[in-house]
N, C-alpha and C. Protein backbone atom coordinates (compact mmCIF):
# COMPACT_ATOMS: atom_id res chain seq x y z
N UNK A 1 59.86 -122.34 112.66
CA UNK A 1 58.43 -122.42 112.36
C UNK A 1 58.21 -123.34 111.18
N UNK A 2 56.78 -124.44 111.18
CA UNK A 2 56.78 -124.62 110.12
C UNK A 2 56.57 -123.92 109.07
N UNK A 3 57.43 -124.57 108.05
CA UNK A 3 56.69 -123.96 106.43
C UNK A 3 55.62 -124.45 105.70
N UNK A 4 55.38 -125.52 105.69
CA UNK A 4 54.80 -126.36 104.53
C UNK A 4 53.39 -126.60 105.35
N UNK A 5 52.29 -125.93 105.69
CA UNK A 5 50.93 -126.55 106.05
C UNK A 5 49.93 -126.74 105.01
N UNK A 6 49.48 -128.11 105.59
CA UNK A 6 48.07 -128.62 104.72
C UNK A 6 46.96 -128.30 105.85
N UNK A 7 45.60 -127.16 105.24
CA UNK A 7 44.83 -127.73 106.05
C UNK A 7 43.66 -128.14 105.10
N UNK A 8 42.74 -129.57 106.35
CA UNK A 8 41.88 -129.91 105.12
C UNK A 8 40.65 -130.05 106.22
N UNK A 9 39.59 -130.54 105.58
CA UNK A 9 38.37 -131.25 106.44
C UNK A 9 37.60 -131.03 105.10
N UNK A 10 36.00 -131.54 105.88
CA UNK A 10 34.89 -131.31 105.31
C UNK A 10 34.44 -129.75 104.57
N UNK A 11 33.88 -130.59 103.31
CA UNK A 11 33.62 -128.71 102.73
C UNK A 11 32.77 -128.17 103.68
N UNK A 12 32.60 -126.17 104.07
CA UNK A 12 32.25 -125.74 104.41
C UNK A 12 32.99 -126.17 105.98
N UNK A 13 33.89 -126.65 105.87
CA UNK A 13 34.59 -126.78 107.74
C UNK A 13 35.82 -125.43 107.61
N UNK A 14 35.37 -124.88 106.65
CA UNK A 14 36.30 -123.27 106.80
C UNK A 14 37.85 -123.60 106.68
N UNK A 15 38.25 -124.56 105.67
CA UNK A 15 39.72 -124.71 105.42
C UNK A 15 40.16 -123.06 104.90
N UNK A 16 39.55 -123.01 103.90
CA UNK A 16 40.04 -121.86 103.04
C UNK A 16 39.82 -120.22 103.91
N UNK A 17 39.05 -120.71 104.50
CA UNK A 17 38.88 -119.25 105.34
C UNK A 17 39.94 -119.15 106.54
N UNK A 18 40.50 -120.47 106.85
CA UNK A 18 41.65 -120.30 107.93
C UNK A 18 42.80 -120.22 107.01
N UNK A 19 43.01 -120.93 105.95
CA UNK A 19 44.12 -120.62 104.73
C UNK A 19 44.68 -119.36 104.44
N UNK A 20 43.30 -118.55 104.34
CA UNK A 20 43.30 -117.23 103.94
C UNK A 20 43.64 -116.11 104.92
N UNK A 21 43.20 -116.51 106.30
CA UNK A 21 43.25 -115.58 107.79
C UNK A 21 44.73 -115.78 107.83
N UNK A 22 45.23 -117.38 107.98
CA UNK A 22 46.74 -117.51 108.40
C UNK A 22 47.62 -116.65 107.33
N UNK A 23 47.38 -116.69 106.04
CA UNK A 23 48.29 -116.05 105.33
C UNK A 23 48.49 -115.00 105.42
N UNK A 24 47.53 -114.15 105.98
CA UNK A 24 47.64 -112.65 106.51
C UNK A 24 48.73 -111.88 107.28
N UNK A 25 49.00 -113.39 108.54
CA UNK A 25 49.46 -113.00 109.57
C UNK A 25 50.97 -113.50 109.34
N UNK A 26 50.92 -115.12 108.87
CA UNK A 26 52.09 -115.79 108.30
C UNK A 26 52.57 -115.41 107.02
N UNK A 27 54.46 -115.57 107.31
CA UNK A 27 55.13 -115.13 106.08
C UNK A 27 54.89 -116.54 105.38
N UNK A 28 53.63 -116.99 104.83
CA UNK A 28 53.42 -117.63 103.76
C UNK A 28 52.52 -117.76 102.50
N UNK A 29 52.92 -118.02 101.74
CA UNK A 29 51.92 -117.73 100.54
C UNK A 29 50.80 -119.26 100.73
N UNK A 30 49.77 -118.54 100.41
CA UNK A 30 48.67 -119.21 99.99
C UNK A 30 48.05 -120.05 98.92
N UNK A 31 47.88 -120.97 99.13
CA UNK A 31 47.23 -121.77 97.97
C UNK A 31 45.64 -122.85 98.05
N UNK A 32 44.92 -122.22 97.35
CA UNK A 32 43.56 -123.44 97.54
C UNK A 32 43.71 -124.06 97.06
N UNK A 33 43.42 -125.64 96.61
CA UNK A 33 43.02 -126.64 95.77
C UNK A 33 41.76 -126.72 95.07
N UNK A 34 40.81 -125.78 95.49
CA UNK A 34 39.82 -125.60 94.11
C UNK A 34 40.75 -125.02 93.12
N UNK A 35 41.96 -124.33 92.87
CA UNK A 35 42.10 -123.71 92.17
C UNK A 35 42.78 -124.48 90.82
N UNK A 36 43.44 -125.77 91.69
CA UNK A 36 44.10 -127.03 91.08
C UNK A 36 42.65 -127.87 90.29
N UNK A 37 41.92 -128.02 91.29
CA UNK A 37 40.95 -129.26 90.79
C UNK A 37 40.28 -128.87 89.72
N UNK A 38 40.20 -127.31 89.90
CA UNK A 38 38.93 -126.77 88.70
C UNK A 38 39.31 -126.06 87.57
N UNK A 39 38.93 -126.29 86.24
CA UNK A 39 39.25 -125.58 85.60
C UNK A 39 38.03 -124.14 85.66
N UNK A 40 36.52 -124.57 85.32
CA UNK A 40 35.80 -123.64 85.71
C UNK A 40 35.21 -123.90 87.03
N UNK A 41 35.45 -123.13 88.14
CA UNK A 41 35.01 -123.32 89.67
C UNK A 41 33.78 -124.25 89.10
N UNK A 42 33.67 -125.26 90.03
CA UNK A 42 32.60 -125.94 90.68
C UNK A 42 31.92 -126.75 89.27
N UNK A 43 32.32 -126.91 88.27
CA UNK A 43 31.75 -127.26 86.96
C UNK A 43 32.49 -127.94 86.03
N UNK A 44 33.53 -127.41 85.83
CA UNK A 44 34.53 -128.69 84.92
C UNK A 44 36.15 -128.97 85.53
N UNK A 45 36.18 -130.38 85.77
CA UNK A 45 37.47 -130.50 86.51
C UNK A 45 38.79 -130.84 85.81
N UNK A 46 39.97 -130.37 86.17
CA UNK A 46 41.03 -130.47 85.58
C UNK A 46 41.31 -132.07 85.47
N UNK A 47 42.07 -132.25 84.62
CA UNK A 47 42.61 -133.95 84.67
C UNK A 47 43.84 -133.69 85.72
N UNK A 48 43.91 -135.11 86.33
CA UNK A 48 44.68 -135.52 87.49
C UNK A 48 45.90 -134.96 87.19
N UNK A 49 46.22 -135.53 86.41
CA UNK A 49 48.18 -135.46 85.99
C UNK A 49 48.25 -133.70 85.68
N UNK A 50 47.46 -132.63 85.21
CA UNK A 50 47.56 -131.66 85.14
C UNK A 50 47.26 -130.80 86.70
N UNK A 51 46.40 -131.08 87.24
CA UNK A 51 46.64 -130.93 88.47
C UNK A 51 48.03 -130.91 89.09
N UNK A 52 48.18 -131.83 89.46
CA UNK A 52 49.67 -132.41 90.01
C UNK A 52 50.53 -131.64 89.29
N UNK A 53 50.75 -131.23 88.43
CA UNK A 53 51.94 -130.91 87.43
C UNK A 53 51.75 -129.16 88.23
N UNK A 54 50.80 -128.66 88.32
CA UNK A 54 50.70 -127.19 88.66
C UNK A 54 50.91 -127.04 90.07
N UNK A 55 50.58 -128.37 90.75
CA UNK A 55 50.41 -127.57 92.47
C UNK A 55 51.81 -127.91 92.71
N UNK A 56 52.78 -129.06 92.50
CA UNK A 56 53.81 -129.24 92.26
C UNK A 56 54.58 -127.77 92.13
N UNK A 57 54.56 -127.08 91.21
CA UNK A 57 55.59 -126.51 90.29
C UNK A 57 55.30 -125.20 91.24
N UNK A 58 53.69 -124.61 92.06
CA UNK A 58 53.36 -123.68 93.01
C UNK A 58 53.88 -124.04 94.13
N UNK A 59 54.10 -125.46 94.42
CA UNK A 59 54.60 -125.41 95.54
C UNK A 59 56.30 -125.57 95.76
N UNK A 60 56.78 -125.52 94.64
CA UNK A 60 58.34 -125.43 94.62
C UNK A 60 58.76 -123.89 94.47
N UNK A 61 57.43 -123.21 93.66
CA UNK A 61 57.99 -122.04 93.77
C UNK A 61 58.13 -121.23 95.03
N UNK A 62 57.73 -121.37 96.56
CA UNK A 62 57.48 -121.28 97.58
C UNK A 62 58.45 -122.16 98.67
N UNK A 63 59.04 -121.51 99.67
CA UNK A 63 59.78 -122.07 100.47
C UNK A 63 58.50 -121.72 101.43
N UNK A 64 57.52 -121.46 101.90
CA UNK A 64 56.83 -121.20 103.25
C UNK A 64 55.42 -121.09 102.10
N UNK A 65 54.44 -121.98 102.46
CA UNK A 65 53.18 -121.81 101.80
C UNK A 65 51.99 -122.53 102.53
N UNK A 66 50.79 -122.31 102.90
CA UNK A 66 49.46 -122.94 103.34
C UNK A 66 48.58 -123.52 102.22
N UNK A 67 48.40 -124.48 102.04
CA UNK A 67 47.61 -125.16 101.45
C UNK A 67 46.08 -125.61 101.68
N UNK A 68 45.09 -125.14 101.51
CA UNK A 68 43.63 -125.85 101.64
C UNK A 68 43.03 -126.60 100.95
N UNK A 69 42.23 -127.21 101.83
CA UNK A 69 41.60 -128.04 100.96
C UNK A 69 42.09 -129.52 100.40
N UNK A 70 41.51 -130.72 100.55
CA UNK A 70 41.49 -132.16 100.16
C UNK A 70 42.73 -132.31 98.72
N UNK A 71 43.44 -133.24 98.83
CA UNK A 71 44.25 -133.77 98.26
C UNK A 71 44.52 -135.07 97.79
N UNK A 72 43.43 -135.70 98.58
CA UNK A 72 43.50 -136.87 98.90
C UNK A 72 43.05 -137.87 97.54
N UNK A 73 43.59 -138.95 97.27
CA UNK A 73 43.53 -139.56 96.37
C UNK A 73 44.19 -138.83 94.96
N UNK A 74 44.14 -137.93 94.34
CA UNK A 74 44.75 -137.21 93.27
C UNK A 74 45.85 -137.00 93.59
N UNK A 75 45.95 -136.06 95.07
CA UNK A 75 46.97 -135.24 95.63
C UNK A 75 48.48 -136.23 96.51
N UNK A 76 47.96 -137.83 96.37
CA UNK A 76 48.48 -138.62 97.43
C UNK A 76 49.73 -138.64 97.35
N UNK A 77 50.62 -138.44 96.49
CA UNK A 77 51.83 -138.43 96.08
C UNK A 77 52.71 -136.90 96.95
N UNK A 78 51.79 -135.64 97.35
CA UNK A 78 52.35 -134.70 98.08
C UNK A 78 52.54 -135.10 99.37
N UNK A 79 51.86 -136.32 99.87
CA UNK A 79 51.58 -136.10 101.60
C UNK A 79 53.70 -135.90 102.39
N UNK A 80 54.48 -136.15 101.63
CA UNK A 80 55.84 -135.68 102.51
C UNK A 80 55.92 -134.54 102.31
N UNK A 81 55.54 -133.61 101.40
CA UNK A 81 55.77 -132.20 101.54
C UNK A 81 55.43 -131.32 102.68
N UNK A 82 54.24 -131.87 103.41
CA UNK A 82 53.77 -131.25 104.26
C UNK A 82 54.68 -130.98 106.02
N UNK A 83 54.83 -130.20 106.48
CA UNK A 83 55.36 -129.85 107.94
C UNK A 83 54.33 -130.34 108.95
N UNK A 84 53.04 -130.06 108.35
CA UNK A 84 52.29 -130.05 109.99
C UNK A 84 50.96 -129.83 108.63
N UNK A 85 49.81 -130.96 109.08
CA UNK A 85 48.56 -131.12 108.99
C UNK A 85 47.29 -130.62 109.47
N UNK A 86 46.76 -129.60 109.21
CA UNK A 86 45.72 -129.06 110.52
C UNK A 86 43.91 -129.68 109.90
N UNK A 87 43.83 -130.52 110.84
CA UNK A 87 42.25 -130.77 110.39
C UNK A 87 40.90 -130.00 111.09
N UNK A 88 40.28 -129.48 110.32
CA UNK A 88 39.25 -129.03 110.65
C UNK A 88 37.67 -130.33 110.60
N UNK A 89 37.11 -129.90 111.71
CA UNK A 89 35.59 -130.59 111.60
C UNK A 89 34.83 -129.53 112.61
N UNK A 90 33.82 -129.30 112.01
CA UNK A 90 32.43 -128.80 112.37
C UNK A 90 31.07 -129.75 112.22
N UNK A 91 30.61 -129.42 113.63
CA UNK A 91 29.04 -130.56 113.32
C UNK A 91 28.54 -130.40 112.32
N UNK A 92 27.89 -131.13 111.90
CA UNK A 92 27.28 -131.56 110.35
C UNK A 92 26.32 -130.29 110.42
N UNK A 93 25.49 -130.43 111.06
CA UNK A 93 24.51 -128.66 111.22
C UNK A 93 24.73 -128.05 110.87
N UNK A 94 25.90 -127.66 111.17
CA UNK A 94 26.09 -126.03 111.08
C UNK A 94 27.50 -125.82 109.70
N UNK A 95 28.25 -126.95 109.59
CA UNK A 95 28.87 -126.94 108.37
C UNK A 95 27.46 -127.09 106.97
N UNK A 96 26.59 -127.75 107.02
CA UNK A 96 25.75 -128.06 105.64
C UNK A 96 24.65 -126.70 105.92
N UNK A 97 24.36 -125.79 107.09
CA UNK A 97 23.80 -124.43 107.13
C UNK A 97 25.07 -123.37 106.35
N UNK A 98 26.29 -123.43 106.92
CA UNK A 98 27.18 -123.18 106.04
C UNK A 98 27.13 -122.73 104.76
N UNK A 99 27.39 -124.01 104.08
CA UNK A 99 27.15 -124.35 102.96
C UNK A 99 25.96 -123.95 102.37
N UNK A 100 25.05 -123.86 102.66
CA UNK A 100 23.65 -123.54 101.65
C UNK A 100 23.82 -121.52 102.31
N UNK A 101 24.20 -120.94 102.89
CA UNK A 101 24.39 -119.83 102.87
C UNK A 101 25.50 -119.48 101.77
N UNK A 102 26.39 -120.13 101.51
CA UNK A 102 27.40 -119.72 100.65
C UNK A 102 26.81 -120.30 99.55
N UNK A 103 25.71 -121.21 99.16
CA UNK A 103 25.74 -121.01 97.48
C UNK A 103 24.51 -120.24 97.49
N UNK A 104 23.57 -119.84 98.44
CA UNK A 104 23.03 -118.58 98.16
C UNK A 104 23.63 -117.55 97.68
N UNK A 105 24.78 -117.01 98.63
CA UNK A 105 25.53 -115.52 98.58
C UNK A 105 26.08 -115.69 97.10
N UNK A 106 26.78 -117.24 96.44
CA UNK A 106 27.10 -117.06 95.16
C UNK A 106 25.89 -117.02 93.89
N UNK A 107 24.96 -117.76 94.29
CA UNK A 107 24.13 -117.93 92.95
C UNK A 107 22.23 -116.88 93.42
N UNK A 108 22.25 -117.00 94.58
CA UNK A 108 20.86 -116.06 94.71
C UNK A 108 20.39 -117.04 94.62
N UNK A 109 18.82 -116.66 94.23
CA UNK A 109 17.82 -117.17 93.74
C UNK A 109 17.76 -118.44 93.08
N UNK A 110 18.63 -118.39 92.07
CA UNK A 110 18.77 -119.52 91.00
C UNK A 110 18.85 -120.45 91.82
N UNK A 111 19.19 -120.59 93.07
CA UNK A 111 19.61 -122.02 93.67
C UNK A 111 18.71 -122.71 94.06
N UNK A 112 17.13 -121.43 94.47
CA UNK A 112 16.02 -122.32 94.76
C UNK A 112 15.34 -123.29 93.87
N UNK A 113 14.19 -123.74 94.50
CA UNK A 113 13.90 -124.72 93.34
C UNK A 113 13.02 -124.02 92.01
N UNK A 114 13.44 -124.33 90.86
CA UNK A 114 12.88 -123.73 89.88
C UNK A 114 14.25 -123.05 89.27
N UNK A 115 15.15 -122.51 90.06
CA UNK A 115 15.96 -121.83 89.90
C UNK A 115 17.15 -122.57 88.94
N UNK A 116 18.12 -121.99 87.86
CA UNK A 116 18.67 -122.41 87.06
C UNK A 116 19.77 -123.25 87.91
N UNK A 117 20.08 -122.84 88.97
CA UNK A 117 21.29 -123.65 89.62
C UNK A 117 21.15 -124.49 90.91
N UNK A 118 19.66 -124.96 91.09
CA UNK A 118 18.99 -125.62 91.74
C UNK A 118 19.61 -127.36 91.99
N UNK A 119 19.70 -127.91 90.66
CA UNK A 119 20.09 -129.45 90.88
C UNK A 119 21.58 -129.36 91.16
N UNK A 120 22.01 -128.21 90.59
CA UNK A 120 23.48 -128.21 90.82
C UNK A 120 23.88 -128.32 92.35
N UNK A 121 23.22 -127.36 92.86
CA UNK A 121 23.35 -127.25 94.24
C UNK A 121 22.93 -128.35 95.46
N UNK A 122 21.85 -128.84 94.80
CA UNK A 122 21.19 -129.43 95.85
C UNK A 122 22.02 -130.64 95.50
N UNK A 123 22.82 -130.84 94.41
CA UNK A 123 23.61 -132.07 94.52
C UNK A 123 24.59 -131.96 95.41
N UNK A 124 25.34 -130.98 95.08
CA UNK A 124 26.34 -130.60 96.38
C UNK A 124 26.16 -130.72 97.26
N UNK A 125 25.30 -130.17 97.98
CA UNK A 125 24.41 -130.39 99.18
C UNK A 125 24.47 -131.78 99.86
N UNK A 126 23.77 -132.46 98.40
CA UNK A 126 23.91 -134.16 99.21
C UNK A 126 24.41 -134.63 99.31
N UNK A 127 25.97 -134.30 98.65
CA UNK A 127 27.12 -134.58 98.21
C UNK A 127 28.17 -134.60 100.05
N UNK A 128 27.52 -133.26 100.01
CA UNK A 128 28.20 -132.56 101.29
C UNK A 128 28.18 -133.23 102.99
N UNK A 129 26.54 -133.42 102.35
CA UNK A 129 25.80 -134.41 103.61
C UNK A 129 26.59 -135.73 103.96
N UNK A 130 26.86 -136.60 102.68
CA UNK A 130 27.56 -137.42 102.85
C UNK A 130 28.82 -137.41 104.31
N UNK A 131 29.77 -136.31 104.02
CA UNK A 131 30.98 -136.39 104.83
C UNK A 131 30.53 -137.22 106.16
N UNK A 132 30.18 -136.99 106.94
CA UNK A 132 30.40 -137.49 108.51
C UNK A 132 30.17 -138.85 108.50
N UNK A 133 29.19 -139.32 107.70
CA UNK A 133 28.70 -141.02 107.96
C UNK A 133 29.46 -141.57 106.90
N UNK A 134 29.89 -141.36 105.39
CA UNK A 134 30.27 -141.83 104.50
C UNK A 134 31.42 -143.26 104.77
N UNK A 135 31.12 -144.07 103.86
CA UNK A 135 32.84 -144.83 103.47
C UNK A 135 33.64 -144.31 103.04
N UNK A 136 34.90 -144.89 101.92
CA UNK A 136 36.17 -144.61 101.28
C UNK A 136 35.52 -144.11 100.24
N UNK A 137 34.17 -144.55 99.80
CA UNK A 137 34.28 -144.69 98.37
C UNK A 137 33.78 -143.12 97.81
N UNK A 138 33.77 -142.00 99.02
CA UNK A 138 33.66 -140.40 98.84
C UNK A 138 34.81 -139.45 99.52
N UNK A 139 34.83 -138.21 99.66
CA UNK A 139 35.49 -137.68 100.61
C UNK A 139 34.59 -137.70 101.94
N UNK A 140 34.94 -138.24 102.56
CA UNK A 140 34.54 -138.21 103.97
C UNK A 140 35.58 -138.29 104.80
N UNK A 141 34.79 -138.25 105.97
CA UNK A 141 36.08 -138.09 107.45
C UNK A 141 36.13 -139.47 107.70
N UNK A 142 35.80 -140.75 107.22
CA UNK A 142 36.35 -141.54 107.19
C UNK A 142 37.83 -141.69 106.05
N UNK A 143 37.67 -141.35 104.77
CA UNK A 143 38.57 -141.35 104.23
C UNK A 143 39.72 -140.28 105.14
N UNK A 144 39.56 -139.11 105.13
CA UNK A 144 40.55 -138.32 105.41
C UNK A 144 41.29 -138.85 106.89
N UNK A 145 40.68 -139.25 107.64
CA UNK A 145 41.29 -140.26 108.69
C UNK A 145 42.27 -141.30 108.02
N UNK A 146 41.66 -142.04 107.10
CA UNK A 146 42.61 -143.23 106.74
C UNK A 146 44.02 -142.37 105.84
N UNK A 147 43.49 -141.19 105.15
CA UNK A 147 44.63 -140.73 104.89
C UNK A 147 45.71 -139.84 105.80
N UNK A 148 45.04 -139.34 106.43
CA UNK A 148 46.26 -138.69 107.78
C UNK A 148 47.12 -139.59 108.64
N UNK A 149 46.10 -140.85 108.94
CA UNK A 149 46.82 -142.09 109.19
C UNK A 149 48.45 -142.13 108.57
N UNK A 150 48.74 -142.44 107.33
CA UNK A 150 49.65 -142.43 106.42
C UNK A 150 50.59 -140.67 106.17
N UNK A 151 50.04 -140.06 106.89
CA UNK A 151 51.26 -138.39 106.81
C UNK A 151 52.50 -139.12 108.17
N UNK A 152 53.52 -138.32 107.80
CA UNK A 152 54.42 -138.42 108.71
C UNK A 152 55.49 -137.14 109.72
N UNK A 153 53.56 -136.13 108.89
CA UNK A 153 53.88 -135.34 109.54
C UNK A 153 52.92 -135.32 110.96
N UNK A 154 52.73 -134.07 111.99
CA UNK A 154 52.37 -134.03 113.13
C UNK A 154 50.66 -133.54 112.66
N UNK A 155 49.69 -134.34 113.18
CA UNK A 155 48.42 -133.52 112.78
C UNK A 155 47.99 -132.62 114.32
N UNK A 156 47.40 -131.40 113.40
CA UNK A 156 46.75 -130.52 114.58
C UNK A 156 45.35 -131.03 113.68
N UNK A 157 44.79 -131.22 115.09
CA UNK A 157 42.99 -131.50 114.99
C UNK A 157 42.19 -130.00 115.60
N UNK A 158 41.63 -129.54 115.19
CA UNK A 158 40.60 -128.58 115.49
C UNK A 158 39.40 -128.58 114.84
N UNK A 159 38.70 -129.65 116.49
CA UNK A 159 37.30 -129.91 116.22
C UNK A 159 36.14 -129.23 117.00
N UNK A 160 34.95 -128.74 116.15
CA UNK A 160 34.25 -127.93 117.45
C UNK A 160 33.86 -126.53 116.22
N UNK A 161 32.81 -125.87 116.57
CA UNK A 161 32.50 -124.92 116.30
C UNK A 161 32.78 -123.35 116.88
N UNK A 162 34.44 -123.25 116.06
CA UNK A 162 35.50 -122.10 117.09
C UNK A 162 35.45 -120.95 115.54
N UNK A 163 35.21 -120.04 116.48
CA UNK A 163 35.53 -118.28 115.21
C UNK A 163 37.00 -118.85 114.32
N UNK A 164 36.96 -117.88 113.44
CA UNK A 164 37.87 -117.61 112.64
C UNK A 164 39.08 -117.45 113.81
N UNK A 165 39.14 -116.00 114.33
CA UNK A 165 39.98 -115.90 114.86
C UNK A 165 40.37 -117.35 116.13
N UNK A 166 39.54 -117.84 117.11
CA UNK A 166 40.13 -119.15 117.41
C UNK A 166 40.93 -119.69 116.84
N UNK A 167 40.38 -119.95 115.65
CA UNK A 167 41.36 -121.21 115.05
C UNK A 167 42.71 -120.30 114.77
N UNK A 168 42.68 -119.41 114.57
CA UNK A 168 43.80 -118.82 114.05
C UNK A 168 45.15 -118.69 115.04
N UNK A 169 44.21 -118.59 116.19
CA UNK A 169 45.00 -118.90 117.76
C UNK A 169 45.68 -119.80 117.65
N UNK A 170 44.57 -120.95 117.80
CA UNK A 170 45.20 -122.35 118.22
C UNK A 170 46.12 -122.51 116.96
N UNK A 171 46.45 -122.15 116.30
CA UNK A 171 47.50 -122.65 114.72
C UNK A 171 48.71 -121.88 115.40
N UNK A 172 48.29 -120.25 115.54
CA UNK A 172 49.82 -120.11 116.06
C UNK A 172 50.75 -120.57 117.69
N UNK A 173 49.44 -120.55 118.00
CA UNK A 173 50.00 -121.23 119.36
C UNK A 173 50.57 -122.47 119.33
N UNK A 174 50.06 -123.18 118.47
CA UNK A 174 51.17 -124.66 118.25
C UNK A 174 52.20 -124.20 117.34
N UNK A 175 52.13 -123.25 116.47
CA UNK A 175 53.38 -123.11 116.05
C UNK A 175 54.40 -122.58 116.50
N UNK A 176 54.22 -121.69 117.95
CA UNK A 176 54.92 -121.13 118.46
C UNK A 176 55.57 -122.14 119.65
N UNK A 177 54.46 -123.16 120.16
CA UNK A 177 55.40 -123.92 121.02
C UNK A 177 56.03 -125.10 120.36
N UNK A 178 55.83 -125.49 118.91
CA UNK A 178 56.46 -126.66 118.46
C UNK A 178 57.68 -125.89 117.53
């Protein structure tokens, strides 16, 4: 079986929620990359080289581990660690409905307008919007294409608006026949 999975896509394309389902079932430990990028979630970001120095040293401590979440450009120096790549995409709809449900459930109110965490959000938001049409010069599924391009490992694509448990299928089912 593999050990070493990256999965990534667009925010709100449920990396971390398949990260989190697989680790349940798989003898592997878990790891997000918000946890690398941020020092305080969603507000102040770690410097590069400190990054790297931690997911590094988490991921040596681990012979079998899942990884979520974008790497790309900071992270570019891991892409041989990986066994097997799983990309997630969800239509823009229903990933950016997603998304504005989850910074409700985190911030409430505040997120509306008037609300203390309003520009924060709605930047994200537009931030978020970006993915599907974007160039290089953001995370988009153009970038993350040009970077999977360059893995040399095997990518699983899972595109489409599939449950938790689906995806969780289709991951072990390729891991069971590869």
């Amino acid at each position: 079986m593999k050990g070493k999975l990256h999965i990534l896509g667009g925010a709100g394309s449920g990396t971390s929620t398949l990260g989190a389902s697989l680790s349940k079932i798989l003898p592997h430990t878990y790891l997000d990359t918000d946890d690398y990028f941020w020092i305080t979630k969603f507000t102040e970001q770690r410097q590069v080289p400190e990054r790297r120095r931690m997911l590094k040293k988490d991921l040596s401590l681990n012979e079998k581990w899942i990884l979520s979440g974008a790497v790309c450009g900071w992270g570019d120096n891991f892409k041989s660690y990986f066994d097997l790549a799983i990309f997630l995409w969800i239509p823009q709809d229903i990933r950016l409905a997603r998304l504005q449900q989850r910074e409700f459930k985190r911030y409430g109110n505040e997120v509306l307008p008037g609300g203390s965490k309003y520009d924060h959000s709605k930047a994200f938001l537009d931030w978020a919007s970006l993915y599907d049409n974007a160039g290089m010069e953001v995370r988009s599924k153009s970038l993350h294409e040009q970077w999977m391009s360059k893995l040399s490992c095997p990518i699983l694509r899972i595109e489409g608006d599939y449950s938790i448990d689906e995806r969780v299928n289709i991951v072990l089912d390729y891991l069971n026949s590869n």
